[in-house]
C-alpha atoms as a PDB file:
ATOM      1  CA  UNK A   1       0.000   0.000   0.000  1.00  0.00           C
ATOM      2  CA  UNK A   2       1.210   3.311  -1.260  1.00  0.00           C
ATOM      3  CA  UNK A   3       1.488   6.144   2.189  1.00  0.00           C
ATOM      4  CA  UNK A   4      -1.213   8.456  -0.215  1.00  0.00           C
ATOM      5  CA  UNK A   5      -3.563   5.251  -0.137  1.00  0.00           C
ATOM      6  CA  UNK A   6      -3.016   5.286   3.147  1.00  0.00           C
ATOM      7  CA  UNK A   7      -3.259   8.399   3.943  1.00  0.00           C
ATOM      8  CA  UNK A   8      -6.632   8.091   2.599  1.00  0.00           C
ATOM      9  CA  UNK A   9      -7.562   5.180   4.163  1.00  0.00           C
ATOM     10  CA  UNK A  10      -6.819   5.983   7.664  1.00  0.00           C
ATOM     11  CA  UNK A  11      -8.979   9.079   8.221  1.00  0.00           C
ATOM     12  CA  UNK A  12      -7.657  10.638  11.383  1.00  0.00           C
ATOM     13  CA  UNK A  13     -10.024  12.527  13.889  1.00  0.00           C
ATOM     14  CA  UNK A  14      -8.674  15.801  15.022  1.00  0.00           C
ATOM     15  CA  UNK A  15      -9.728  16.873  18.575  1.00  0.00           C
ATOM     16  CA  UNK A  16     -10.283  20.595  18.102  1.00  0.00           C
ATOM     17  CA  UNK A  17      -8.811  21.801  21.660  1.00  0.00           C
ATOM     18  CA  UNK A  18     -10.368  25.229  21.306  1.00  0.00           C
ATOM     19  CA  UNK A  19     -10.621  27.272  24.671  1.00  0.00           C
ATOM     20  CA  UNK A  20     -11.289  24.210  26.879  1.00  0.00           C
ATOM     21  CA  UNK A  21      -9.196  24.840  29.263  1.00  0.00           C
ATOM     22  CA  UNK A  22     -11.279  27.551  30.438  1.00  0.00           C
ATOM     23  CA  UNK A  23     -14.252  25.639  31.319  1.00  0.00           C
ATOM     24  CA  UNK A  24     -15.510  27.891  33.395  1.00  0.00           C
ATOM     25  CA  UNK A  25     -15.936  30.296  30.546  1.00  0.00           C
ATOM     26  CA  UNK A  26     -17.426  28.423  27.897  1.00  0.00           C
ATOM     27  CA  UNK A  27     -21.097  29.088  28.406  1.00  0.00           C
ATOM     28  CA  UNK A  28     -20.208  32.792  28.394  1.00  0.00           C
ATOM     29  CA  UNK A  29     -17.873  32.304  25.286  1.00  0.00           C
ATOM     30  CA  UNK A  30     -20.650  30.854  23.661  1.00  0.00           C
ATOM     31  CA  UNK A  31     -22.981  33.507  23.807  1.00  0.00           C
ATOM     32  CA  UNK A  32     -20.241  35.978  23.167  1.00  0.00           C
ATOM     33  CA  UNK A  33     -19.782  34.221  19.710  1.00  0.00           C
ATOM     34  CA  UNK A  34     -23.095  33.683  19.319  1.00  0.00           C
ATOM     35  CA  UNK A  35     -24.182  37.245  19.771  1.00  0.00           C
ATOM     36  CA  UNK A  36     -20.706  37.919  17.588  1.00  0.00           C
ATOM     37  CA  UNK A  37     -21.948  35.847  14.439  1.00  0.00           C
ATOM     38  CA  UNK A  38     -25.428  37.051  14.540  1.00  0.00           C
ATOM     39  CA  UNK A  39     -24.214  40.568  14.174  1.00  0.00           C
ATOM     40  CA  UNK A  40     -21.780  39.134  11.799  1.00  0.00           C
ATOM     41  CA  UNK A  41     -24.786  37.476   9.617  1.00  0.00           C
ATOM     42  CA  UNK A  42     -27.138  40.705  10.222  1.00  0.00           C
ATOM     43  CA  UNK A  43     -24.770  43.328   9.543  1.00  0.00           C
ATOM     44  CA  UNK A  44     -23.157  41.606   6.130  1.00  0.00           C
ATOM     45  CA  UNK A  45     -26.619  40.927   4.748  1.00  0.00           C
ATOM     46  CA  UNK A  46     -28.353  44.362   5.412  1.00  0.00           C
ATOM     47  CA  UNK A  47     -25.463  45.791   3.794  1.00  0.00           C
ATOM     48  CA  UNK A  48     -26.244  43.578   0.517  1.00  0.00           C
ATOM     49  CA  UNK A  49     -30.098  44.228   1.016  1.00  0.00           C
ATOM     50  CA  UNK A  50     -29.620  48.246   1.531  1.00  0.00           C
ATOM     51  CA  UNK A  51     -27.328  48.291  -1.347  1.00  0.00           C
ATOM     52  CA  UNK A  52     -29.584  46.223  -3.813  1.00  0.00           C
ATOM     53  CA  UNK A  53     -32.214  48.450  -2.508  1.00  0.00           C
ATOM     54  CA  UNK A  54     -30.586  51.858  -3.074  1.00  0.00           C
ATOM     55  CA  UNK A  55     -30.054  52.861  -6.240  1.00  0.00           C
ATOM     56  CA  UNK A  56     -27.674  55.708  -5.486  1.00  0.00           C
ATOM     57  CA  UNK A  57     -25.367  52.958  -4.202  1.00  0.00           C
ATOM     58  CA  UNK A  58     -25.337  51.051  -7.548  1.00  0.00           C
ATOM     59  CA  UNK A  59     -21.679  51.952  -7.560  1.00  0.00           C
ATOM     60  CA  UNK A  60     -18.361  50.587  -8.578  1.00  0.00           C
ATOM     61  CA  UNK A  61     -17.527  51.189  -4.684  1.00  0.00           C
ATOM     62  CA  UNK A  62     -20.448  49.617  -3.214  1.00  0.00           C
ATOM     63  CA  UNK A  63     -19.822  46.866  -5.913  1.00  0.00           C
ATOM     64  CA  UNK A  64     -16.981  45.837  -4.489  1.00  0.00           C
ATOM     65  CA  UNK A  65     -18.229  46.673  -1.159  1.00  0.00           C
ATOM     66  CA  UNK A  66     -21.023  44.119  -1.876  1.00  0.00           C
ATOM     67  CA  UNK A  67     -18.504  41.111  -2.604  1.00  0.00           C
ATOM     68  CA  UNK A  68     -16.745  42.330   0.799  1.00  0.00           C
ATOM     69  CA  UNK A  69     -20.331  41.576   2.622  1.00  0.00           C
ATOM     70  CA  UNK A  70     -20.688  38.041   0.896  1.00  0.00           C
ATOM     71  CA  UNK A  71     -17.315  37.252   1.754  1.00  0.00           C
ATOM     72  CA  UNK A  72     -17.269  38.095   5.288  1.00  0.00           C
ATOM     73  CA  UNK A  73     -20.352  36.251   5.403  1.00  0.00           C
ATOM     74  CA  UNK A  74     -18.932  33.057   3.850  1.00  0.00           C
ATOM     75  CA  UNK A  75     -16.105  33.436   6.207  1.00  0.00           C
ATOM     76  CA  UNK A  76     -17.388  33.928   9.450  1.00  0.00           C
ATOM     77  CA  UNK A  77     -19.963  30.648   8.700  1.00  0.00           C
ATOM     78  CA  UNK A  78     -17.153  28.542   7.955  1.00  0.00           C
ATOM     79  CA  UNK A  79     -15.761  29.168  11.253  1.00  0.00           C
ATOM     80  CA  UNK A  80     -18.240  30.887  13.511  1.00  0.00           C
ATOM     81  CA  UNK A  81     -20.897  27.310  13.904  1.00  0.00           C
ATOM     82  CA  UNK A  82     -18.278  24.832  14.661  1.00  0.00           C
ATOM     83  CA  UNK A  83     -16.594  26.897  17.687  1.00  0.00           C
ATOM     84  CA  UNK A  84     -19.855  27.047  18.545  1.00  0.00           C
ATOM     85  CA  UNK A  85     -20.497  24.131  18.627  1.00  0.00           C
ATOM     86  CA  UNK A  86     -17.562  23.021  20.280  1.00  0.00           C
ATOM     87  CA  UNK A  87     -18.197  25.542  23.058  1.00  0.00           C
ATOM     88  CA  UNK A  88     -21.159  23.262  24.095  1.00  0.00           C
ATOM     89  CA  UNK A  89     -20.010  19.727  23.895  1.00  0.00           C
ATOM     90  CA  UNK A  90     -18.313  17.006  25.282  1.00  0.00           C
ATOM     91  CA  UNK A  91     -16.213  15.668  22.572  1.00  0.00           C
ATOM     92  CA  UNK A  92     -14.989  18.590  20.703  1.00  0.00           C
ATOM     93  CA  UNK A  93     -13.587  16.768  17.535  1.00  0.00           C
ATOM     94  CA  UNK A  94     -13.833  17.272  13.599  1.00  0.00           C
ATOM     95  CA  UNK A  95     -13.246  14.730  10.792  1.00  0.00           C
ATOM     96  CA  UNK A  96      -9.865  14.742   8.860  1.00  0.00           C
ATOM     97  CA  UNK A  97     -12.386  15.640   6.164  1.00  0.00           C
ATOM     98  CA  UNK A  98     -14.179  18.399   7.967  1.00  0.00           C
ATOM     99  CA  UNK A  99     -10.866  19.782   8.754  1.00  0.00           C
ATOM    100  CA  UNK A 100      -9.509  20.005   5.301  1.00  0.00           C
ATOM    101  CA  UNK A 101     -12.680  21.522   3.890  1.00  0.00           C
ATOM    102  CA  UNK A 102     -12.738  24.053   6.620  1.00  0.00           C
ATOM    103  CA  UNK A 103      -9.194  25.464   5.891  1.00  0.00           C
ATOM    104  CA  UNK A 104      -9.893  24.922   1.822  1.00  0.00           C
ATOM    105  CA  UNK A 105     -12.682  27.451   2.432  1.00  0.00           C
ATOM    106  CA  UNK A 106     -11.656  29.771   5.011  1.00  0.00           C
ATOM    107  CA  UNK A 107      -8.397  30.209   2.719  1.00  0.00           C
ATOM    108  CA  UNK A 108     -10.464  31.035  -0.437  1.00  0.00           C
ATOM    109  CA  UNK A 109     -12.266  33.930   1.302  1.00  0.00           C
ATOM    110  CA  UNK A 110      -9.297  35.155   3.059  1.00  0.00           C
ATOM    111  CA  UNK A 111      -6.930  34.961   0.141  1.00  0.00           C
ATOM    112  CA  UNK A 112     -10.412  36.776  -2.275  1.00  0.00           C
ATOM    113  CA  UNK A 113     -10.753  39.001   0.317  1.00  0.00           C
ATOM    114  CA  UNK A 114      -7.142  40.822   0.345  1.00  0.00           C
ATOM    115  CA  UNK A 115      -7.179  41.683  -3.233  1.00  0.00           C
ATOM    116  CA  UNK A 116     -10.736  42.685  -2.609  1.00  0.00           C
ATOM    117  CA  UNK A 117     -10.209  45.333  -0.286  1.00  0.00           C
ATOM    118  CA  UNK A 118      -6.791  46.356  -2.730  1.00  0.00           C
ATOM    119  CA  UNK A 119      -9.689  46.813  -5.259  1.00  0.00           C
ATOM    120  CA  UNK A 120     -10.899  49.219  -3.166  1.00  0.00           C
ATOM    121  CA  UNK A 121      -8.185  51.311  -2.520  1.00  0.00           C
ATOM    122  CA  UNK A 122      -7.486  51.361  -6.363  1.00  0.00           C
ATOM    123  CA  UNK A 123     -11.343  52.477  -7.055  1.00  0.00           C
ATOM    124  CA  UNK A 124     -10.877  55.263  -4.674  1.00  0.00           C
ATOM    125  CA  UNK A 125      -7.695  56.361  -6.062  1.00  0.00           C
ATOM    126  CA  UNK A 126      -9.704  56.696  -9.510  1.00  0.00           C
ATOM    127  CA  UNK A 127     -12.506  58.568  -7.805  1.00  0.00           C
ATOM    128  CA  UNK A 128     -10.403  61.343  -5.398  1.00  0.00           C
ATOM    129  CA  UNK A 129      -7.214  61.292  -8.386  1.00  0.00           C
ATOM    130  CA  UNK A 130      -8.739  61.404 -11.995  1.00  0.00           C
ATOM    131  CA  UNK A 131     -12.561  62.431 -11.094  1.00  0.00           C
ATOM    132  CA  UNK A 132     -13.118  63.357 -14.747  1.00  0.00           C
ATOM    133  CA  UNK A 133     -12.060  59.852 -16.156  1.00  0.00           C
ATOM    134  CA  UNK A 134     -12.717  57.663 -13.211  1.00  0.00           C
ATOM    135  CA  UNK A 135     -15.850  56.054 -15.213  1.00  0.00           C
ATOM    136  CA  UNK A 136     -13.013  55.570 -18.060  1.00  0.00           C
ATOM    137  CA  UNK A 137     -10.875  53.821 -16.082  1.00  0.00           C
ATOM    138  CA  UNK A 138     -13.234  51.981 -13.744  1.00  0.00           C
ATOM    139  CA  UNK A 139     -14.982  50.760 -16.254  1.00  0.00           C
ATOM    140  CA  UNK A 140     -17.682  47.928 -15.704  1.00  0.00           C
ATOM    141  CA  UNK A 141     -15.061  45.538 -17.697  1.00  0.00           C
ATOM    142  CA  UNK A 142     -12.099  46.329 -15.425  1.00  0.00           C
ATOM    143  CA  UNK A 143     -14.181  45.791 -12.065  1.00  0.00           C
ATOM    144  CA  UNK A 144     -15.719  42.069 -12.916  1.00  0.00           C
ATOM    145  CA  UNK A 145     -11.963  41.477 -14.198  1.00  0.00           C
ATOM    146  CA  UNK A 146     -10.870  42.720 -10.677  1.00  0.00           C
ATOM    147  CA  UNK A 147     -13.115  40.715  -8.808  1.00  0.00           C
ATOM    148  CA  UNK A 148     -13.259  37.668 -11.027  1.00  0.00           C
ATOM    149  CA  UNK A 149      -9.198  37.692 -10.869  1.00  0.00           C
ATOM    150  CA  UNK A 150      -9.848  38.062  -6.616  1.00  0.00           C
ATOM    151  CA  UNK A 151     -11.761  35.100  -6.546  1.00  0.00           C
ATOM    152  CA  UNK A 152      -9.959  33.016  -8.904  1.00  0.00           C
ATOM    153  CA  UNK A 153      -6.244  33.548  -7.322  1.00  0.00           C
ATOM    154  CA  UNK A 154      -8.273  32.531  -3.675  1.00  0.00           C
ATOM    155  CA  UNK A 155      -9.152  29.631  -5.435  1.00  0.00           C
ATOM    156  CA  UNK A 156      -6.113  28.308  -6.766  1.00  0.00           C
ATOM    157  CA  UNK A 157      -4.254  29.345  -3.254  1.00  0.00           C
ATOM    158  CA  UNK A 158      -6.615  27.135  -1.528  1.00  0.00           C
ATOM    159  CA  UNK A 159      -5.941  24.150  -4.044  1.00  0.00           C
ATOM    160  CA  UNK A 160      -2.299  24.485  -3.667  1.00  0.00           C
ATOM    161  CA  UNK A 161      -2.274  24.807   0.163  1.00  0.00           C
ATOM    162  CA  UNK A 162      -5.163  22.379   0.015  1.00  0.00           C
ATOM    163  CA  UNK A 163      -3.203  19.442  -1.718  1.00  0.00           C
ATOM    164  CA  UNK A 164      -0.140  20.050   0.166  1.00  0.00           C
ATOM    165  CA  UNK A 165      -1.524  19.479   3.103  1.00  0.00           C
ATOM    166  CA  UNK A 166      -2.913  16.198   1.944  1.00  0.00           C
ATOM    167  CA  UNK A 167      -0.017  14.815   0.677  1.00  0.00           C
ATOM    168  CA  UNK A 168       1.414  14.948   4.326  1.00  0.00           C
ATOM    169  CA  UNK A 169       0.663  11.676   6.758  1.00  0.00           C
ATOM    170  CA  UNK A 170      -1.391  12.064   9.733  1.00  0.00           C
ATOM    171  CA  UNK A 171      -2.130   9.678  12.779  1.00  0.00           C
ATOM    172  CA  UNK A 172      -5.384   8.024  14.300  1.00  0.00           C
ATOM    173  CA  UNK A 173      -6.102  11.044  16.146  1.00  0.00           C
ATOM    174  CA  UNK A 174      -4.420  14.123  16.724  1.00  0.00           C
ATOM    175  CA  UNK A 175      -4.799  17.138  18.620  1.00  0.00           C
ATOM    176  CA  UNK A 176      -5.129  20.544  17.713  1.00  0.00           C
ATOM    177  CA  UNK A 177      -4.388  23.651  19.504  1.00  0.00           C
ATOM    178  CA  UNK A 178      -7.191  25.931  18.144  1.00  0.00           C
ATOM    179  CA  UNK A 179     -10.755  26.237  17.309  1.00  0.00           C
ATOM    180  CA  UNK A 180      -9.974  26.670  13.738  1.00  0.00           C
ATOM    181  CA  UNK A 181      -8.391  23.760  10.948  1.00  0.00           C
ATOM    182  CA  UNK A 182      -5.416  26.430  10.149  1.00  0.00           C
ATOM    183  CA  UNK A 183      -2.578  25.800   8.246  1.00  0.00           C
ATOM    184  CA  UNK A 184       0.196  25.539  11.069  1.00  0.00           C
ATOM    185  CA  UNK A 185      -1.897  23.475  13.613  1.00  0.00           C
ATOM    186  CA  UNK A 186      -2.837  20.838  10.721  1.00  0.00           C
ATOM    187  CA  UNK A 187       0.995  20.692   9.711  1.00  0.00           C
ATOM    188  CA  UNK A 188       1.830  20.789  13.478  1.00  0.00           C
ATOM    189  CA  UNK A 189      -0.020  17.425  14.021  1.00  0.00           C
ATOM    190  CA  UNK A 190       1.498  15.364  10.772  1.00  0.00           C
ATOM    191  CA  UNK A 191       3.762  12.836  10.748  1.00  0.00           C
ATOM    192  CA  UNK A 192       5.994  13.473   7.490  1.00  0.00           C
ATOM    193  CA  UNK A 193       7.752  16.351   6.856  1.00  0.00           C
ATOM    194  CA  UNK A 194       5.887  19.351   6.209  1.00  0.00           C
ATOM    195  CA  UNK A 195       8.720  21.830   5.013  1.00  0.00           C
ATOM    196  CA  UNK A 196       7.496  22.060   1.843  1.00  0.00           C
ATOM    197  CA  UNK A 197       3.879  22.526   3.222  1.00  0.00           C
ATOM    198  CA  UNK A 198       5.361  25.432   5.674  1.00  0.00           C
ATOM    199  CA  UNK A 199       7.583  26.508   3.059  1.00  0.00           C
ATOM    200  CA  UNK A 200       4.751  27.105   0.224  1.00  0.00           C
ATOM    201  CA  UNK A 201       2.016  28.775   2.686  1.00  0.00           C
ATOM    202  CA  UNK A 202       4.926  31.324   4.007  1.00  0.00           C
ATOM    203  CA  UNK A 203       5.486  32.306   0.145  1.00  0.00           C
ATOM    204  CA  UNK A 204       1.990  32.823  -0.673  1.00  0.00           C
ATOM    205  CA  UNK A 205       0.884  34.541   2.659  1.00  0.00           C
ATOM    206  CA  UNK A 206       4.156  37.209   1.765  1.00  0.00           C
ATOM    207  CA  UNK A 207       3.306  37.676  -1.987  1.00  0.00           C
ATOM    208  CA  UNK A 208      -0.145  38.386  -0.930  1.00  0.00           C
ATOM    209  CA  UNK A 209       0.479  40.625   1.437  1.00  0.00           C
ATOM    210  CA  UNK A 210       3.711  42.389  -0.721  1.00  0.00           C
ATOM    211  CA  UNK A 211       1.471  42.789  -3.721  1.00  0.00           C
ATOM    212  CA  UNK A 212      -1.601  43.745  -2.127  1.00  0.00           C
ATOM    213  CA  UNK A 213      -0.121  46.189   0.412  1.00  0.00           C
ATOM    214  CA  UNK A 214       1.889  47.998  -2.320  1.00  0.00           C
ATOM    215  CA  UNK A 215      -1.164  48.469  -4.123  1.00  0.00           C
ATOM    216  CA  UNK A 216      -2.800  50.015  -1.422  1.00  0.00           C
ATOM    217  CA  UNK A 217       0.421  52.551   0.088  1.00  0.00           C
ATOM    218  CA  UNK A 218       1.167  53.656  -3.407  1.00  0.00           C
ATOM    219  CA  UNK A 219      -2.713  54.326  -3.707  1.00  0.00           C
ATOM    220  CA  UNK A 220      -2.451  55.858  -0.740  1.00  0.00           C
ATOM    221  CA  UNK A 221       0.312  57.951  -1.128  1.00  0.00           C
ATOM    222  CA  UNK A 222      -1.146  59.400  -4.439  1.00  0.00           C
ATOM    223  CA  UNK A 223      -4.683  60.010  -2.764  1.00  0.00           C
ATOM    224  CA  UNK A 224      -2.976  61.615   0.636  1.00  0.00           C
ATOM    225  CA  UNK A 225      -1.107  64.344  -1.927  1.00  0.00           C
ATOM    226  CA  UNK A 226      -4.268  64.813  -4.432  1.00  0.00           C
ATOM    227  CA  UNK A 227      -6.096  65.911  -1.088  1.00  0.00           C
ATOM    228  CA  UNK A 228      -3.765  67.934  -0.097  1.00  0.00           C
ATOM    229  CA  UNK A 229      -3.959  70.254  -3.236  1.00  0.00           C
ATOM    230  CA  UNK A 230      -7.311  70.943  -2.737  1.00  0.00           C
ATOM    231  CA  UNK A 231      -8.193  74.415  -1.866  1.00  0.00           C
ATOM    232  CA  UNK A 232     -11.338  73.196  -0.246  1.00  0.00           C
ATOM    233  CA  UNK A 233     -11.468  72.133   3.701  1.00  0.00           C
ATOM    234  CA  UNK A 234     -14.869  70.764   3.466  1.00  0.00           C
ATOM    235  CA  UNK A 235     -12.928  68.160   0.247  1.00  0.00           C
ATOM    236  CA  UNK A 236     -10.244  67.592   2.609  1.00  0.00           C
ATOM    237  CA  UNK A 237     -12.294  66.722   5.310  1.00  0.00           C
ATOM    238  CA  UNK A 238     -15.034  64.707   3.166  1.00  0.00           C
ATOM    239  CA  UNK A 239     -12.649  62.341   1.313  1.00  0.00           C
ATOM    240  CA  UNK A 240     -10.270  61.954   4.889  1.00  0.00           C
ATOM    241  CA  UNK A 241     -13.394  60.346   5.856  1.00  0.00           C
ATOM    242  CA  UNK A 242     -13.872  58.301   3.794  1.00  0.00           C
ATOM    243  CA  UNK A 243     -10.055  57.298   3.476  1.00  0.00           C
ATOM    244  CA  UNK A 244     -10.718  56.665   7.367  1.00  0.00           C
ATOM    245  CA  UNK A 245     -12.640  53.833   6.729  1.00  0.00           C
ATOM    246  CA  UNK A 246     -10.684  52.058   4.437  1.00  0.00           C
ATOM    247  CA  UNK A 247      -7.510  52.388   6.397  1.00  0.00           C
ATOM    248  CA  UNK A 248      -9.531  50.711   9.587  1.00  0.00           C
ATOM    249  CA  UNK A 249     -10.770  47.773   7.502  1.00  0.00           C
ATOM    250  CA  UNK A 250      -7.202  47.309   5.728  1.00  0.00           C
ATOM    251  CA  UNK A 251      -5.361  47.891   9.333  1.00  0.00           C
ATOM    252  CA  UNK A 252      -7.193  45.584  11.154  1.00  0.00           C
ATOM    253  CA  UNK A 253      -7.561  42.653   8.250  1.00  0.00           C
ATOM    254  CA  UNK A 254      -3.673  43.101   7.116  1.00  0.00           C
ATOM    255  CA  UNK A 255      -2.414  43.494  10.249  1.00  0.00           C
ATOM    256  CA  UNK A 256      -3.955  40.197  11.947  1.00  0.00           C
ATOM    257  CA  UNK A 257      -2.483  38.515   8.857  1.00  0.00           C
ATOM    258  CA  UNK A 258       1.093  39.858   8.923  1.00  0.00           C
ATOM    259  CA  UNK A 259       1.329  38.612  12.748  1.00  0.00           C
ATOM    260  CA  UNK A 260      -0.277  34.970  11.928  1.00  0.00           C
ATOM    261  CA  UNK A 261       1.406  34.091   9.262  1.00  0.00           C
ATOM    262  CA  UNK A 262       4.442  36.551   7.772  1.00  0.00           C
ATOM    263  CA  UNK A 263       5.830  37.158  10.824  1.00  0.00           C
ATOM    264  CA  UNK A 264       5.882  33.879  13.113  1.00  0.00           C
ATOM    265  CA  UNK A 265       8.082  34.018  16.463  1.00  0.00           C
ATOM    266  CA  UNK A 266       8.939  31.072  18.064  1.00  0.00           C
ATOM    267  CA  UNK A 267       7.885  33.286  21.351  1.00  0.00           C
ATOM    268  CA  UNK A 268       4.205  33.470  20.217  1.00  0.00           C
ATOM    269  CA  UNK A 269       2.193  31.397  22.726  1.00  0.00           C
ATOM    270  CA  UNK A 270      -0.567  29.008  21.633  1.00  0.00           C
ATOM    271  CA  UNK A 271      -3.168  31.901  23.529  1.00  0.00           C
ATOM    272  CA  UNK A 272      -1.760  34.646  21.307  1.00  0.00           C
ATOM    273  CA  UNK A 273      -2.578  32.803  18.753  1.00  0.00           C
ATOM    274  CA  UNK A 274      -5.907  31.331  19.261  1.00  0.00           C
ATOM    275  CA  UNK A 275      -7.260  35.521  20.298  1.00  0.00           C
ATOM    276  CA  UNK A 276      -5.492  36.791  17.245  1.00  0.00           C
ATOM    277  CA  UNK A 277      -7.295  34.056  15.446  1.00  0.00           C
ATOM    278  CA  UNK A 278     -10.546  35.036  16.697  1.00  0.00           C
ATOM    279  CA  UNK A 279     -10.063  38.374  15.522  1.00  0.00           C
ATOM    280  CA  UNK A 280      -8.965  37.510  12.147  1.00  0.00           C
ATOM    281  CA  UNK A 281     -12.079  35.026  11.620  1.00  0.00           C
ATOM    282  CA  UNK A 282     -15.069  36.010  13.948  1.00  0.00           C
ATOM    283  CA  UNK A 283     -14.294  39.869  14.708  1.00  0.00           C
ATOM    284  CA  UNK A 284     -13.491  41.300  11.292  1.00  0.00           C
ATOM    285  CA  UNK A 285     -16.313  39.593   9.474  1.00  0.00           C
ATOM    286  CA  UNK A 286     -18.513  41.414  12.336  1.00  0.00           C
ATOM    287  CA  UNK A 287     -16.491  44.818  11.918  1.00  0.00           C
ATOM    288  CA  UNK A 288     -16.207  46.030   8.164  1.00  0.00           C
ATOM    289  CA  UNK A 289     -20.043  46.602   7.348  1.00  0.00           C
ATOM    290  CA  UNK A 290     -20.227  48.754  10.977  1.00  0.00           C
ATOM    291  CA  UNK A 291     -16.503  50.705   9.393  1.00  0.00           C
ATOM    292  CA  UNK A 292     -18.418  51.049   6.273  1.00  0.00           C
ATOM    293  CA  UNK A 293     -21.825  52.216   7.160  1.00  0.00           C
ATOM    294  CA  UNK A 294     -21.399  54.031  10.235  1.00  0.00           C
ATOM    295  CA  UNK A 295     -19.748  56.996   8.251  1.00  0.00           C
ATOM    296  CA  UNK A 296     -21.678  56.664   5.290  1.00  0.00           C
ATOM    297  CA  UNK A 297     -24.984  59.154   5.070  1.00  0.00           C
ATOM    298  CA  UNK A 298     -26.896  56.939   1.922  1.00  0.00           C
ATOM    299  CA  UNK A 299     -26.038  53.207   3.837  1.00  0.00           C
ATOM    300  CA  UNK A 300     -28.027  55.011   7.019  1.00  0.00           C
ATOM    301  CA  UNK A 301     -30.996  56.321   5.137  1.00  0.00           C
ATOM    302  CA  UNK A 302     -31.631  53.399   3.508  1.00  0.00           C
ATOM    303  CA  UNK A 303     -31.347  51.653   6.382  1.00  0.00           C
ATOM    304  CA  UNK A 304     -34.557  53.996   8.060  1.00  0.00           C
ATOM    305  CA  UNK A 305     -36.453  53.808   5.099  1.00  0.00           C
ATOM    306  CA  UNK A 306     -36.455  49.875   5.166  1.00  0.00           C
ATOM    307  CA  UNK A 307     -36.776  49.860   8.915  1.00  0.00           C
ATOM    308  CA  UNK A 308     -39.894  52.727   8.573  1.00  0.00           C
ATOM    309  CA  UNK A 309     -41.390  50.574   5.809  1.00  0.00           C
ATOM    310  CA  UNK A 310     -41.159  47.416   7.250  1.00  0.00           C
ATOM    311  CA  UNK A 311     -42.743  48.654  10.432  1.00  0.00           C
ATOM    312  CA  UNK A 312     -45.533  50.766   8.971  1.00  0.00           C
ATOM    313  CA  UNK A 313     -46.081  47.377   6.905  1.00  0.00           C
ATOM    314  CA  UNK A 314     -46.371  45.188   9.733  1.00  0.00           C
ATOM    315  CA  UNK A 315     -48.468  47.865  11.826  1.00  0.00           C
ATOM    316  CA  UNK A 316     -51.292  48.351   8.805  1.00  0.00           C
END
């Protein structure tokens, strides 16, 4: 028997240690998450709904800020039910299977989502730098090109990692570290070497985040000096704003990223880990529709309207 057929044949149980060892705090953990993912879930899809609903947010921004919504969506509910889960009972374990389609999909909508929110960046450089030609060069053929190249490259960085990871030999059963299948707690628990494995996901997590973050400085750069040549305080203060929010949701996102997986330390402890993982996959999914709408006049009036309609609806 080859070790790939057996690999196969042996399908190993991971037991998903989580936060068990504060058992104290898993009821309120639960509802914590709980309350987390609902937001999470409520948040993403009112964003979707208000912006099919509004047609002065039929935009190229709020296009892309639409695909943001249905990632974080996808993201957080790849993640979000099992911990939950897991929070609750006894045996807190996941299929080899399970595992394996949990980081394929989690690492499709992380990897779509930071060329998404580069997308972003570049759209608003069109808007504040070339105002006259922005619909010139964001046209409608350039944005599904942008977003259809997103999605694909998340795709084929999830098959690569993906078949990596099952070329490697696991055990029986094997214990994880985490609440989430991630890359360096599955190749923590093989058996063969998993240089290679390590080696690849360190090269991809880097040229994402090279590519992606020079993209959005040099964007950045030419938007910070545009605004500073205008003679008008009210533009200054108007597109700041609006930069504000995209710096949050690009801080928080890239910066969770850089210290999971670019930057490794052999001093990081397994708790570090685990809360920067929480943030990374339950917080930000929550966070980027509130960074989004909260500053944005059109997302809130839409959002009274529908709330006003609904309600008078109900109360005829």
């Amino acid at each position: 028997m080859t070790s790939s057929e057996g690999n196969r044949s042996s399908r190993p149980t991971f037991n998903l240690l989580g936060f068990s060892e504060y058992t104290g705090l898993q009821i309120p953990l639960f509802l914590v998450f709980l309350s987390v993912y609902a937001v999470t879930l409520v948040g993403n899809l009112g964003m979707i709904i208000i912006i099919m609903f509004n047609p002065k947010l039929h935009t190229i921004m709020y296009f892309f800020l639409s695909h943001l919504s249905f990632l974080d969506c996808c993201y957080s509910t790849v993640v979000t039910p099992k911990l939950l889960e897991n929070l609750v009972v006894k045996e807190k374990t996941i299929s080899f299977s399970g595992c394996i389609m949990q980081f394929s999909f989690a690492c499709i909508f992380s990897g779509i989502e930071t060329f998404m929110l580069a997308a972003m960046v570049y759209d608003h450089l069109g808007a504040v730098c070339n105002p006259l030609l922005y619909t010139t060069i964001m046209s409608q053929k350039l944005c599904v090109l942008l977003v259809a190249g997103s999605y694909s490259w998340g795709l084929v960085c999830s098959l690569t990692l993906t078949y990596f990871l099952l070329a490697l030999s696991y055990g029986e059963s094997n214990i994880i570290n985490n609440f989430i299948c991630d890359h360096p707690v599955i190749v923590s628990v093989s058996c063969s070497d998993p240089h290679i494995s390590q080696m690849l996901c360190f090269i991809i997590a880097v040229f994402n985040e090279v590519s992606s973050l020079i993209i959005i400085i040099v964007s950045s750069v030419f938007i910070f000096i545009t605004v500073m040549r205008m003679p008008s305080a009210s533009g200054h203060q108007r597109t700041f704003s609006t930069c504000v929010s995209h710096r949050n949701a690009i801080t928080i996102f890239h910066g969770t990223i850089l210290f999971l997986y670019c930057a490794p330390s052999p001093k990081t402890t397994w708790l570090s880990v685990k809360v920067a993982s929480v943030f990374y996959t339950v917080v930000i999914p929550m966070l980027n529709p509130l960074i989004y709408s909260l500053r944005n006049r059109d997302v809130k009036d839409t959002f009274r309207k529908l709330v006003v309609t609904k309600f008078l609806w109900h109360t005829i």
